[in-house]
PDB file of N, CA and C in Angstrom:
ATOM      1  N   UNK A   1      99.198  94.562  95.132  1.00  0.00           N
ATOM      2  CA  UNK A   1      98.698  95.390  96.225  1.00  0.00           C
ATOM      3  C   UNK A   1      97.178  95.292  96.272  1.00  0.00           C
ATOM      4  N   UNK A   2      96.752  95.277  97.320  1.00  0.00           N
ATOM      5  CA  UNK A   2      95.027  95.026  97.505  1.00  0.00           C
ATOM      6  C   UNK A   2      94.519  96.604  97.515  1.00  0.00           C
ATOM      7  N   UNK A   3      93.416  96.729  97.378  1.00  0.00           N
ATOM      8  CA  UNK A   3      92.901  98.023  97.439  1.00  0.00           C
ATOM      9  C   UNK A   3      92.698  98.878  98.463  1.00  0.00           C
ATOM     10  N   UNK A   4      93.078  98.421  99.794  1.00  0.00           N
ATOM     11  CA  UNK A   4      93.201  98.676 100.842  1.00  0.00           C
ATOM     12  C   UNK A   4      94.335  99.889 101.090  1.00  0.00           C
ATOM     13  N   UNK A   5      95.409  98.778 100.439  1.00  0.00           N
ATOM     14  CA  UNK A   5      96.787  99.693 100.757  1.00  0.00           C
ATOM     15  C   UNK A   5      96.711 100.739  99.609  1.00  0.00           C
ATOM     16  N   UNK A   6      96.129 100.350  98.228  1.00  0.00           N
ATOM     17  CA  UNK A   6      96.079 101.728  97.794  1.00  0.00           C
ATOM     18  C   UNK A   6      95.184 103.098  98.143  1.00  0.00           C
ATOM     19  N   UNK A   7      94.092 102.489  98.912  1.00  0.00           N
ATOM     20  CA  UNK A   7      93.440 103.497  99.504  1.00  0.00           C
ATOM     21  C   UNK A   7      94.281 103.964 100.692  1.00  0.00           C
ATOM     22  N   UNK A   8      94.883 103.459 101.501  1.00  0.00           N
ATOM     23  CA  UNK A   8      95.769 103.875 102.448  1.00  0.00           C
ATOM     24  C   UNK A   8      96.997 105.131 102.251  1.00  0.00           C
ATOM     25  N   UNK A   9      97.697 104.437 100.938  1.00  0.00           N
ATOM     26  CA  UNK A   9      98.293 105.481 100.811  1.00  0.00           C
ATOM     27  C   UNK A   9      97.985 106.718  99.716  1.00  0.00           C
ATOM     28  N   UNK A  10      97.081 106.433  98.854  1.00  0.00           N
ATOM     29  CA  UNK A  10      96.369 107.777  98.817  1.00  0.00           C
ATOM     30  C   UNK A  10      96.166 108.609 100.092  1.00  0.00           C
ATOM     31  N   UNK A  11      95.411 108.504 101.333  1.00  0.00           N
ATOM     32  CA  UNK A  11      94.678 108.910 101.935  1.00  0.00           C
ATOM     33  C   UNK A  11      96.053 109.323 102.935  1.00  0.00           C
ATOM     34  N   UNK A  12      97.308 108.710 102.656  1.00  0.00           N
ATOM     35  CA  UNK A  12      98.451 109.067 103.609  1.00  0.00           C
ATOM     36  C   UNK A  12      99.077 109.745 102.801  1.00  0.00           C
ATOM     37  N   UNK A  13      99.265 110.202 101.621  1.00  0.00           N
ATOM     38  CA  UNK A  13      99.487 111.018 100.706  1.00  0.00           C
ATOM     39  C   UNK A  13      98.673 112.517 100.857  1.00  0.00           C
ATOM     40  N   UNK A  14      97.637 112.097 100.839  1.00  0.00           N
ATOM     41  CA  UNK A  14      96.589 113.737 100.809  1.00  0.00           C
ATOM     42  C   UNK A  14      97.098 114.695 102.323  1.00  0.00           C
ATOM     43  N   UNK A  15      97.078 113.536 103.781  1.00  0.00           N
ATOM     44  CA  UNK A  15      97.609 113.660 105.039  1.00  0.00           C
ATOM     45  C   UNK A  15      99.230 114.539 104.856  1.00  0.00           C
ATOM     46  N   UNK A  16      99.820 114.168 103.870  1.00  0.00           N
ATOM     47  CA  UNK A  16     101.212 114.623 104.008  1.00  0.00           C
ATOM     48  C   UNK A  16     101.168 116.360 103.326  1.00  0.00           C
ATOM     49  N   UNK A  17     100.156 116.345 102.115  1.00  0.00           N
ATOM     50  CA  UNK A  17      99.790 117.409 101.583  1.00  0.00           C
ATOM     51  C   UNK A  17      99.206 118.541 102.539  1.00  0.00           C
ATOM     52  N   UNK A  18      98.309 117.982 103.583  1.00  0.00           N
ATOM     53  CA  UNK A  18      98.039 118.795 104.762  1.00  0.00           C
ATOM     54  C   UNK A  18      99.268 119.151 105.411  1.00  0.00           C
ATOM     55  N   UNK A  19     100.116 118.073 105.814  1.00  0.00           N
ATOM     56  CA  UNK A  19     101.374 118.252 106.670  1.00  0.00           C
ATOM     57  C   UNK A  19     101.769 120.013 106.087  1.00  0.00           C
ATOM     58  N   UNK A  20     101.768 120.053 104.731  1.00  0.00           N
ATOM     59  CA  UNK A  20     102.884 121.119 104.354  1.00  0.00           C
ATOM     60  C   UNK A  20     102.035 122.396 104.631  1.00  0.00           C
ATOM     61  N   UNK A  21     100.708 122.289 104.240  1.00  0.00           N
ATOM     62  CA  UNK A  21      99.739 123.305 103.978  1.00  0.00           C
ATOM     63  C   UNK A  21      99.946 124.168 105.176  1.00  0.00           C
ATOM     64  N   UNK A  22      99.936 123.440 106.320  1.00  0.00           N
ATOM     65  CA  UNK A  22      99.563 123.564 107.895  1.00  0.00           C
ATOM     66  C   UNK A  22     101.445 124.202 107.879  1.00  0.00           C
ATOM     67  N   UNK A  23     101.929 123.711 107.392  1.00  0.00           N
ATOM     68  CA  UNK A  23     103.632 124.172 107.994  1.00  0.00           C
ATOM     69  C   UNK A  23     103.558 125.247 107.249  1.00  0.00           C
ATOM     70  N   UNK A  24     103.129 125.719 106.208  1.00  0.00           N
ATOM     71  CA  UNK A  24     102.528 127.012 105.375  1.00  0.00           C
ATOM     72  C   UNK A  24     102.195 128.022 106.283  1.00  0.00           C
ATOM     73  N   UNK A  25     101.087 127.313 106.535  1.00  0.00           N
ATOM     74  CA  UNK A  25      99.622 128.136 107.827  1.00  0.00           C
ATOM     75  C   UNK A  25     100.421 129.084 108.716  1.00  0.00           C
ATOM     76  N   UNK A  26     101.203 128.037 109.422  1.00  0.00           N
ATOM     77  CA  UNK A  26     102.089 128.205 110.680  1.00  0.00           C
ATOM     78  C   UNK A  26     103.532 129.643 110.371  1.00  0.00           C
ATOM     79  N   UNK A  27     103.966 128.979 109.093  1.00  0.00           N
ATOM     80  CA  UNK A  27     105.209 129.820 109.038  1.00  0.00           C
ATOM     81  C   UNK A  27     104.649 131.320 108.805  1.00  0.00           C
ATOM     82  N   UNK A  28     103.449 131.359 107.974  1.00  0.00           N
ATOM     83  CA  UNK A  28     102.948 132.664 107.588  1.00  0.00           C
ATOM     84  C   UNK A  28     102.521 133.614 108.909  1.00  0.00           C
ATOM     85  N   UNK A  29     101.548 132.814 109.875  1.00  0.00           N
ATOM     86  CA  UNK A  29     101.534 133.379 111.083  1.00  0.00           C
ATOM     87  C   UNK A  29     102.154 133.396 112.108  1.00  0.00           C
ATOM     88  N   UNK A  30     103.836 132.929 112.115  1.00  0.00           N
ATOM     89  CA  UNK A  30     104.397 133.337 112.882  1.00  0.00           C
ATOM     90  C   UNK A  30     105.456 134.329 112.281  1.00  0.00           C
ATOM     91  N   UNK A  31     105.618 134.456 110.940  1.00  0.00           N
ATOM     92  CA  UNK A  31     106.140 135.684 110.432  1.00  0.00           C
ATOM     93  C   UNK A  31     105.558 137.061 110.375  1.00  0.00           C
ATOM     94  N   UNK A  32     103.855 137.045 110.369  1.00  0.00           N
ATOM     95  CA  UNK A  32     103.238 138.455 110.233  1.00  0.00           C
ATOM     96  C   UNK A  32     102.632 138.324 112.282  1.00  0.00           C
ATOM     97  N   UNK A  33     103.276 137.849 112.536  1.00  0.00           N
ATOM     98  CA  UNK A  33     102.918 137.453 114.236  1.00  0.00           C
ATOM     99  C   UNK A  33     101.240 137.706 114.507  1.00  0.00           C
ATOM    100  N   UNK A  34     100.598 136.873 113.497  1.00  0.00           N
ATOM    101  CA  UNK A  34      99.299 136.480 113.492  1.00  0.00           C
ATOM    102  C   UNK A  34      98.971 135.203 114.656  1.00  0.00           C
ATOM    103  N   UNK A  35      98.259 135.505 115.813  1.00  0.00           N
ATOM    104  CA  UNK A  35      98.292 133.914 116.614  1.00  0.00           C
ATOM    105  C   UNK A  35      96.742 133.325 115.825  1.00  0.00           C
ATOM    106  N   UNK A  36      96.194 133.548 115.325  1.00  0.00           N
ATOM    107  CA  UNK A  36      95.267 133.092 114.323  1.00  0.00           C
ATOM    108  C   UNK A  36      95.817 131.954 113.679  1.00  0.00           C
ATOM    109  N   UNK A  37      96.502 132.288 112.339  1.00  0.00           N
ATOM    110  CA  UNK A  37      97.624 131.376 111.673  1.00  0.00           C
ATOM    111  C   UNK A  37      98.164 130.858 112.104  1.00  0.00           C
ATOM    112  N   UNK A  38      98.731 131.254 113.113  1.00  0.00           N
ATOM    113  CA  UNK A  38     100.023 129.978 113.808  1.00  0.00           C
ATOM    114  C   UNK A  38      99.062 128.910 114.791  1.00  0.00           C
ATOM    115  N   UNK A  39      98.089 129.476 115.137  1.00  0.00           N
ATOM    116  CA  UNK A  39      97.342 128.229 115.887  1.00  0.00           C
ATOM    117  C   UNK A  39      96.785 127.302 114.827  1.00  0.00           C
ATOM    118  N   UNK A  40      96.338 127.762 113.682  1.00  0.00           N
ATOM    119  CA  UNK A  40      95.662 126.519 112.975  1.00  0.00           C
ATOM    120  C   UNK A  40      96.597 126.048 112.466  1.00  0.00           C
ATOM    121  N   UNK A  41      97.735 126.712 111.909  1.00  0.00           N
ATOM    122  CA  UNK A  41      99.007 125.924 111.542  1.00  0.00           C
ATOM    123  C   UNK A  41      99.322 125.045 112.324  1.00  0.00           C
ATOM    124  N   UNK A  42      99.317 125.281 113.416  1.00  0.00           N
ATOM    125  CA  UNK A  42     100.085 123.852 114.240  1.00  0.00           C
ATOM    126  C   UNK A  42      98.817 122.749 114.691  1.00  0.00           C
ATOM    127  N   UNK A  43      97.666 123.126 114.596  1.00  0.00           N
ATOM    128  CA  UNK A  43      96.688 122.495 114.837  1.00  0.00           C
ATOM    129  C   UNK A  43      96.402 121.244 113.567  1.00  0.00           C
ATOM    130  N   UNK A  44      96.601 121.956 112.642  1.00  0.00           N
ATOM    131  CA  UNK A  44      96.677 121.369 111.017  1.00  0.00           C
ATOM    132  C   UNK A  44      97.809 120.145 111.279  1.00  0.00           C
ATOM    133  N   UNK A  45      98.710 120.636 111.756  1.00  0.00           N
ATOM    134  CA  UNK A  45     100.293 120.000 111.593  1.00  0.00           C
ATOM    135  C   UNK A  45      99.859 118.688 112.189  1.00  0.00           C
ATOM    136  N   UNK A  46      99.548 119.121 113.529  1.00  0.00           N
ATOM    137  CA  UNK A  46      99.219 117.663 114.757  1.00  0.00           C
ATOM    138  C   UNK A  46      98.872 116.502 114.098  1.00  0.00           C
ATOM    139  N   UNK A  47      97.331 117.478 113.714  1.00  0.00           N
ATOM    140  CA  UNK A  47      96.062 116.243 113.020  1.00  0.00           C
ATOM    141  C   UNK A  47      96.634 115.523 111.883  1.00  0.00           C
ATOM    142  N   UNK A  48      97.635 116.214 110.757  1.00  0.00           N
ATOM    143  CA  UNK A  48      97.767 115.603 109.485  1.00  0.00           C
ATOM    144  C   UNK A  48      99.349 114.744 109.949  1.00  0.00           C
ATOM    145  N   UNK A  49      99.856 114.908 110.892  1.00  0.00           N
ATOM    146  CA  UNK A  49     101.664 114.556 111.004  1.00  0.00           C
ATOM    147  C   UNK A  49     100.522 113.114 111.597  1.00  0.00           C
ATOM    148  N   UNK A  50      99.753 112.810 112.648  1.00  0.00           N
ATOM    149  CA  UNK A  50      99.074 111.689 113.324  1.00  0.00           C
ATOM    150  C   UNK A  50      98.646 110.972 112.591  1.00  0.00           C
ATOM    151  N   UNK A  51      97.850 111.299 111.292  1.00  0.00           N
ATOM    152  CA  UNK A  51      97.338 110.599 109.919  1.00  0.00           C
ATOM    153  C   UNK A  51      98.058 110.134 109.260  1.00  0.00           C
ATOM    154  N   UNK A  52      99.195 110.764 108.579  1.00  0.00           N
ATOM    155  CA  UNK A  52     100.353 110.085 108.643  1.00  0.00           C
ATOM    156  C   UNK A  52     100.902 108.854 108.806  1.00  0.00           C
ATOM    157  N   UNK A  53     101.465 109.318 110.201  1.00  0.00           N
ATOM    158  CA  UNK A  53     102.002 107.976 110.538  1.00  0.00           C
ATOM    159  C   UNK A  53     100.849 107.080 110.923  1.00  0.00           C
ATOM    160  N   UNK A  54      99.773 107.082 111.002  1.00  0.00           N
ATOM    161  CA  UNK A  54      99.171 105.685 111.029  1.00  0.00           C
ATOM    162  C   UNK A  54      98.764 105.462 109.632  1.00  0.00           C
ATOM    163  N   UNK A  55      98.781 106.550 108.841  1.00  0.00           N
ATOM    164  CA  UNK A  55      98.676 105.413 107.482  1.00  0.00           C
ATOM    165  C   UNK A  55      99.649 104.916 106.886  1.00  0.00           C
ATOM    166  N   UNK A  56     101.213 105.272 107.786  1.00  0.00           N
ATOM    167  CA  UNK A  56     102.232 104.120 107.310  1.00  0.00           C
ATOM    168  C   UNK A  56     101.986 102.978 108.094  1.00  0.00           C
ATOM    169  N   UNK A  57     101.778 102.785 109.270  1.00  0.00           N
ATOM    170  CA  UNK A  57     101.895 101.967 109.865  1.00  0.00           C
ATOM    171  C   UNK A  57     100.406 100.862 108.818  1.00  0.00           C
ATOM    172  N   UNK A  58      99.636 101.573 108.910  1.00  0.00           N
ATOM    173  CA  UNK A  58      98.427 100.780 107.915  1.00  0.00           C
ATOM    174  C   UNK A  58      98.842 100.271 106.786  1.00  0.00           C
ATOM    175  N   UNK A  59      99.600 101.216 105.790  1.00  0.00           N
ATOM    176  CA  UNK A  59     100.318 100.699 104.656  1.00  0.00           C
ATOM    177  C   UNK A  59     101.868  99.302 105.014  1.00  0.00           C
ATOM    178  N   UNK A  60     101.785  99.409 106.220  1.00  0.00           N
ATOM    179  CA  UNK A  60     102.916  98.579 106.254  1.00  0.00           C
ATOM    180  C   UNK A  60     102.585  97.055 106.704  1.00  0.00           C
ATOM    181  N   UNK A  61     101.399  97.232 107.718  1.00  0.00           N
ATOM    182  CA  UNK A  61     100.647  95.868 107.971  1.00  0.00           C
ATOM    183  C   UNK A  61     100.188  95.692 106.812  1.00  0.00           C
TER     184      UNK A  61
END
C-alpha cells in the first residue's frame, strides 16, 4: 500500500468516527427536542457521511 491510501483511510476512518458522533448529536436533540442538537447533528452527519464516501472511492482508485 502507498502512503496515500494509508493516509486516505485513516482520514476515512476519523470521517466515519464523525459519522457516529453527529448520529449521537442528532439522536440526543431530537430526544430532549433540542433543534440546536439536531441541526448540528445532521449537519455533522452530511459533511462526515460525504467524506466518507469519497475516501472510499479514493481508497479504491
Amino acid at each position: 500500500m502507498s502512503g496515500w491510501t494509508i493516509l486516505f483511510a485513516f482520514l476515512t476512518f476519523v470521517a466515519f468516527i464523525a459519522l457516529l458522533i453527529g448520529g449521537t448529536s442528532w439522536a440526543m436533540g431530537f430526544i430532549n427536542k433540542d433543534r440546536g442538537w439536531t441541526v448540528f447533528g445532521l449537519k455533522v452527519m452530511v459533511v462526515a457521511l460525504l467524506a466518507v464516501i469519497v475516501g472510499c472511492v479514493l481508497i479504491w482508485r
